[in-house]
N, C-alpha and C. Protein backbone atom coordinates (compact mmCIF):
# COMPACT_ATOMS: atom_id res chain seq x y z
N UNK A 1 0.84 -1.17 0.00
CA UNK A 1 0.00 0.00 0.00
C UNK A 1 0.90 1.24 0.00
N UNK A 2 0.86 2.07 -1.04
CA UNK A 2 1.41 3.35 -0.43
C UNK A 2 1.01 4.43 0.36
N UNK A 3 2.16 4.57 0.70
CA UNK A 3 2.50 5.82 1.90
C UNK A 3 3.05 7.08 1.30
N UNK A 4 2.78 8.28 2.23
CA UNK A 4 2.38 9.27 1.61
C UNK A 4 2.95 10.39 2.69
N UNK A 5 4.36 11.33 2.28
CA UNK A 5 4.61 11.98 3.88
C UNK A 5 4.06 13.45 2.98
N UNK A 6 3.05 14.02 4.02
CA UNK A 6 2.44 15.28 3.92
C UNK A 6 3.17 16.37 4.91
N UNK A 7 3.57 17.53 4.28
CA UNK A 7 4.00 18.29 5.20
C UNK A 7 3.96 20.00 4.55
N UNK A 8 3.32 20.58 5.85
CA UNK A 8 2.68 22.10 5.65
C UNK A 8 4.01 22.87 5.86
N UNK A 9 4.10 23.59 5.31
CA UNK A 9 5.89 24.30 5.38
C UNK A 9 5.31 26.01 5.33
N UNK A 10 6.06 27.03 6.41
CA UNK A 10 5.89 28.31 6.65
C UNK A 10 7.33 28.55 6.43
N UNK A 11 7.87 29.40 5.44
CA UNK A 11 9.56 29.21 5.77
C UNK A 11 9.59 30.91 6.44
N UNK A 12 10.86 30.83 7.39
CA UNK A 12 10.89 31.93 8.07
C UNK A 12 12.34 32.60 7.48
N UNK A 13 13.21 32.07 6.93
CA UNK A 13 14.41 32.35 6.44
C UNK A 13 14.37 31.68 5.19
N UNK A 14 14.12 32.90 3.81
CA UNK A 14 14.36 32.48 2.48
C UNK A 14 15.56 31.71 2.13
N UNK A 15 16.66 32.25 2.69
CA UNK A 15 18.08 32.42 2.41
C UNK A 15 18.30 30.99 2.89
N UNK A 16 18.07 30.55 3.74
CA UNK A 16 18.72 28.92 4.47
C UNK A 16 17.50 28.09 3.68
N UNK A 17 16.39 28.26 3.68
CA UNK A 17 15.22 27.30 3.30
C UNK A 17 16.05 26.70 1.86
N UNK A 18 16.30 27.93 1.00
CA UNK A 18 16.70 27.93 -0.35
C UNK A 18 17.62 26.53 -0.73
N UNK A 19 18.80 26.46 0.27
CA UNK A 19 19.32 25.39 0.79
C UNK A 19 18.76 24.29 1.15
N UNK A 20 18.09 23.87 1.96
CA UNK A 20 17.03 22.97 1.86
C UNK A 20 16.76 22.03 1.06
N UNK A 21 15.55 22.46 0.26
CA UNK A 21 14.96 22.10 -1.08
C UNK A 21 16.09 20.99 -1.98
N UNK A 22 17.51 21.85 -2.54
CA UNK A 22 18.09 21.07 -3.20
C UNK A 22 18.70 19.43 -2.58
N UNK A 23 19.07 19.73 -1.29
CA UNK A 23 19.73 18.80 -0.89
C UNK A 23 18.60 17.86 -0.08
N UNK A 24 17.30 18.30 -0.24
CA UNK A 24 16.79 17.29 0.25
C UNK A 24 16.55 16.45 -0.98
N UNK A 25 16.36 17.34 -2.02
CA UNK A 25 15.77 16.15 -3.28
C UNK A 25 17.11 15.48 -3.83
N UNK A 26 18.33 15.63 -3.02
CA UNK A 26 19.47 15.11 -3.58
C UNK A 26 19.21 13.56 -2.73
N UNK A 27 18.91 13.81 -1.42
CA UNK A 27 18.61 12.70 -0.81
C UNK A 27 17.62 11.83 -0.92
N UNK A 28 16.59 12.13 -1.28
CA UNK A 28 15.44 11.79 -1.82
C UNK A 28 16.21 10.48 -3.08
N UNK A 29 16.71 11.38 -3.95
CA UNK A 29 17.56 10.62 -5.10
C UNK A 29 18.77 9.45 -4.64
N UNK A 30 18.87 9.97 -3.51
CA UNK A 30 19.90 8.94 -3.52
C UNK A 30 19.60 8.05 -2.94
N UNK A 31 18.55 7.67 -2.33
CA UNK A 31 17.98 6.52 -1.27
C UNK A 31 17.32 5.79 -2.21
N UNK A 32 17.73 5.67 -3.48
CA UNK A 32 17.05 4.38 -4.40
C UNK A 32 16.13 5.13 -5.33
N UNK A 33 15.81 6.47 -5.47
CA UNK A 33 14.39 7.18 -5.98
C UNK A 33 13.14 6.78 -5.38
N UNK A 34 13.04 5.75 -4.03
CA UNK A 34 11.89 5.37 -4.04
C UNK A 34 10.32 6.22 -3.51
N UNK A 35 10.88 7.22 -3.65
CA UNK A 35 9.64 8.33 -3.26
C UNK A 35 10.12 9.82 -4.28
N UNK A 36 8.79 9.72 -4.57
CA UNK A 36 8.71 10.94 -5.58
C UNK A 36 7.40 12.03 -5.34
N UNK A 37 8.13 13.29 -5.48
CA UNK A 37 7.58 14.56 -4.78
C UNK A 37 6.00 14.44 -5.89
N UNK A 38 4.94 14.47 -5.32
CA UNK A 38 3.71 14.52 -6.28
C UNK A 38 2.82 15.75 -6.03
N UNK A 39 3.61 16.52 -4.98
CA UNK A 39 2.56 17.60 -5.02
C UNK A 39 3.65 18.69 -4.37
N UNK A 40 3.92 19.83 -4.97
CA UNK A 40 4.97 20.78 -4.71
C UNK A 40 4.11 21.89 -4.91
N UNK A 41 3.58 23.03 -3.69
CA UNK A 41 2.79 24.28 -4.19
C UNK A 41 3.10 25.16 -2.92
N UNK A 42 2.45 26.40 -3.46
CA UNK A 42 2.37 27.23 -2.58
C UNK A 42 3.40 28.78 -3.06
N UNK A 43 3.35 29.55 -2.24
CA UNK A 43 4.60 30.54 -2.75
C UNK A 43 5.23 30.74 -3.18
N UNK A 44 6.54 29.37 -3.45
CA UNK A 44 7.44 29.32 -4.17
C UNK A 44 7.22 29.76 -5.82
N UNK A 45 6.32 29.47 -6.14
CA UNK A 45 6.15 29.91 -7.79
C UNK A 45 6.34 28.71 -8.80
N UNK A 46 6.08 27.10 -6.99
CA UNK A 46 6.04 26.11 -8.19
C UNK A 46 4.37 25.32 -8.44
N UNK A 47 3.52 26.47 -7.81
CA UNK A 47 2.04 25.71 -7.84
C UNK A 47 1.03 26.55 -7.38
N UNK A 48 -0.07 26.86 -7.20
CA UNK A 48 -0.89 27.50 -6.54
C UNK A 48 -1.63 26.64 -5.37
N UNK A 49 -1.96 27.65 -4.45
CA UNK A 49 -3.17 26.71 -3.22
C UNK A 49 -4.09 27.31 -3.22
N UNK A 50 -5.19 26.76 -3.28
CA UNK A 50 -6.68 27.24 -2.95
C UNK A 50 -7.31 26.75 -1.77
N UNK A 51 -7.64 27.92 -1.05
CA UNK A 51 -8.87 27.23 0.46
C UNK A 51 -10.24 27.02 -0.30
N UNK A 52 -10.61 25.91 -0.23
CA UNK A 52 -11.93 25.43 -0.09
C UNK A 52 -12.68 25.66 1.29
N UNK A 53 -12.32 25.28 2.40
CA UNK A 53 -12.91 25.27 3.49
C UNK A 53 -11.92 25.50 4.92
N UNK A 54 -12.67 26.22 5.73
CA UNK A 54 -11.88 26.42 7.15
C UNK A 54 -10.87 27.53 6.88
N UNK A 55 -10.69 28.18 5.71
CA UNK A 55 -9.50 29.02 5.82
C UNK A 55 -8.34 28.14 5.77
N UNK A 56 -7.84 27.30 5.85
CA UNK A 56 -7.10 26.53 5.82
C UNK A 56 -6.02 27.41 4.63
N UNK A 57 -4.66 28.21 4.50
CA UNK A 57 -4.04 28.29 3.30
C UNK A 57 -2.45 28.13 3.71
N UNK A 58 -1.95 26.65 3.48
CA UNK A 58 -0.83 26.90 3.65
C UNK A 58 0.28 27.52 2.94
N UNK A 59 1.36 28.07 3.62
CA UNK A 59 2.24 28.99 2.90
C UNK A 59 2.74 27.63 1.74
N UNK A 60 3.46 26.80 1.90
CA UNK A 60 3.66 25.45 0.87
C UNK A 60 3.35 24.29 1.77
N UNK A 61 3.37 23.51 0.15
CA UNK A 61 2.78 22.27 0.98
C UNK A 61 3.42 20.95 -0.08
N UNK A 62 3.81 20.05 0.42
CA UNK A 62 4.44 19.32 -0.25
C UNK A 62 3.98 17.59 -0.16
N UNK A 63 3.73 16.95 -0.78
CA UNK A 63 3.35 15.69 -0.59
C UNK A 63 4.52 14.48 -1.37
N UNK A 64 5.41 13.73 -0.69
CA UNK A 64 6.29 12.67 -1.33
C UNK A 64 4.99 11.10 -1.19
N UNK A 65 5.14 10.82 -2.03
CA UNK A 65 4.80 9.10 -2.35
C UNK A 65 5.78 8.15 -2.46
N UNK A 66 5.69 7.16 -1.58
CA UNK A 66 6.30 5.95 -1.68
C UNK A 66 5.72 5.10 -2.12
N UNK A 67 5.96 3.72 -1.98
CA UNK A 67 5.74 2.63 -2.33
C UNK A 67 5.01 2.10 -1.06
N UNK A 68 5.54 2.17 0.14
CA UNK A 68 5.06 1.75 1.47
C UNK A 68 5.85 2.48 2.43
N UNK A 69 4.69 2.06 3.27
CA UNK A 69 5.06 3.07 4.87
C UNK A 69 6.64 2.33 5.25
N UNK A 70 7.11 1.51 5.06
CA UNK A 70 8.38 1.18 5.45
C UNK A 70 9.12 1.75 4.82
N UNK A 71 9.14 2.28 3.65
CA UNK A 71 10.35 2.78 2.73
C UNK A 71 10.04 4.64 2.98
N UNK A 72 8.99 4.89 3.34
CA UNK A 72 8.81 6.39 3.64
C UNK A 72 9.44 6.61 4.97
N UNK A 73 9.72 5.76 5.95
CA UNK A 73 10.39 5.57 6.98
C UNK A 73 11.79 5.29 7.08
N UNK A 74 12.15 4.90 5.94
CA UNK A 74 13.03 4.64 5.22
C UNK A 74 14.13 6.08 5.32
N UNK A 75 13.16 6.78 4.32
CA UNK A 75 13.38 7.78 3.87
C UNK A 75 13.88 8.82 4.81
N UNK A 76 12.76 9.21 5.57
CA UNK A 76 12.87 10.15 6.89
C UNK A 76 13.50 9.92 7.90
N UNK A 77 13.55 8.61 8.33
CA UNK A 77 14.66 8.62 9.01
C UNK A 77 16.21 8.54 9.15
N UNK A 78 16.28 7.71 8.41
CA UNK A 78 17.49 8.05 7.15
C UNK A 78 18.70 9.03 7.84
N UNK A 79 19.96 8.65 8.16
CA UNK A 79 20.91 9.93 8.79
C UNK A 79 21.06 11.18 7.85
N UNK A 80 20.97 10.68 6.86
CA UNK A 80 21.11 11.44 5.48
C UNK A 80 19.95 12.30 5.35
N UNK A 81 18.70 11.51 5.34
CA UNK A 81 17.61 13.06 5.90
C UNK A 81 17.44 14.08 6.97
N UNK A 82 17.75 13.13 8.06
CA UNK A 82 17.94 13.19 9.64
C UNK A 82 18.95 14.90 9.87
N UNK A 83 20.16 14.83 8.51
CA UNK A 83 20.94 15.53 8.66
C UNK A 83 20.27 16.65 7.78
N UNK A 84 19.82 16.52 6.89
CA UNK A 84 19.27 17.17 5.92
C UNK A 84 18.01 18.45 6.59
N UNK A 85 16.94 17.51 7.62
CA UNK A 85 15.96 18.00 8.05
C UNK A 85 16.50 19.57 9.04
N UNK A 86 17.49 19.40 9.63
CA UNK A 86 17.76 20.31 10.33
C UNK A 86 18.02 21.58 9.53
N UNK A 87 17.98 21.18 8.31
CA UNK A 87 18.24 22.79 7.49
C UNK A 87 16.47 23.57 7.37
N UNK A 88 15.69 22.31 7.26
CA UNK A 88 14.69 22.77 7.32
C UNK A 88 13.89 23.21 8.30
N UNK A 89 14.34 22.73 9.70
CA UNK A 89 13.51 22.72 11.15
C UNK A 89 14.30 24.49 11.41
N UNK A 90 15.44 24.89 10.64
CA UNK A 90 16.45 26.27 11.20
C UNK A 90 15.72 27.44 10.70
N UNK A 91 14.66 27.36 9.04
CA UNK A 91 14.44 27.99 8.26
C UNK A 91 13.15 28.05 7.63
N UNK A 92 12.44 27.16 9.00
CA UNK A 92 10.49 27.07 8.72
C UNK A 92 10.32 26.70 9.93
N UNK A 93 8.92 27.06 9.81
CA UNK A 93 7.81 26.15 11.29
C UNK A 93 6.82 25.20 10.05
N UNK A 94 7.15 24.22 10.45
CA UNK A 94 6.59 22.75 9.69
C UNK A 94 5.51 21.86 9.89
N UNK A 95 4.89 21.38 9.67
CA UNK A 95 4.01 20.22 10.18
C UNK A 95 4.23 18.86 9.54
N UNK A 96 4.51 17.82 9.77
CA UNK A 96 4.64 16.59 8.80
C UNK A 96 3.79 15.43 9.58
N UNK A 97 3.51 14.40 8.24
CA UNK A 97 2.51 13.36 9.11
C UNK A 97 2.85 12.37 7.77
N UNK A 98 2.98 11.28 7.90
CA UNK A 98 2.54 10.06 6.95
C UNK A 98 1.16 9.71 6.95
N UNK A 99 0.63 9.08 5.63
CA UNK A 99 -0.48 8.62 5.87
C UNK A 99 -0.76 7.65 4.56
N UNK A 100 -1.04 6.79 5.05
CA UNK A 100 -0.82 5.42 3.96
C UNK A 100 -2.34 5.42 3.36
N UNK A 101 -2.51 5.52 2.43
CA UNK A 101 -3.49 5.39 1.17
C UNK A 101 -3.60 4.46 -0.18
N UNK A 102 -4.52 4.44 -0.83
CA UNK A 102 -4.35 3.67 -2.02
C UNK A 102 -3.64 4.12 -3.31
């Protein structure tokens, strides 16, 4: 079944976030390709967001797909993300969650 890591991103520092981005999708790449970014939007100027309901508008929002919740675990935990994430936890306030779907 695939798994699915969702995460709401506010970046507070353009300049470090910027950093970020590349080297996470370097890691992403290097852990086999087995998760691929399927939903990239928001501010950046790579998508638009629309509120439907609740007000809900996140600044970006990003969705990776795996194959399964083990390999998305894989992924994130990973020292190589592990190391990676801290560029992102320095240069946003974040929300992330897995959630396994069809």
């Amino acid at each position: 079944m695939p798994a699915y890591m969702v995460v709401e991103i506010e970046v507070t520092d353009q300049k470090a976030y910027a950093l970020y981005r590349p080297a996470a999708q370097a890691v992403l790449a290097k852990l086999g390709g087995s998760g691929r970014i399927i939903i990239r939007g928001g501010k950046d100027g790579t998508g638009k967001t629309e509120s439907l309901e609740g007000g809900w508008m996140p600044e970006r929002f990003v969705v990776i797909e795996f194959p399964d919740m083990a390999r998305a675990k894989a992924f994130y935990y990973s020292p190589e993300y592990q190391e990676t994430l801290k560029m992102r936890v320095g240069s946003s306030r974040s929300k992330a969650i897995f959630v396994e779907g069809e």
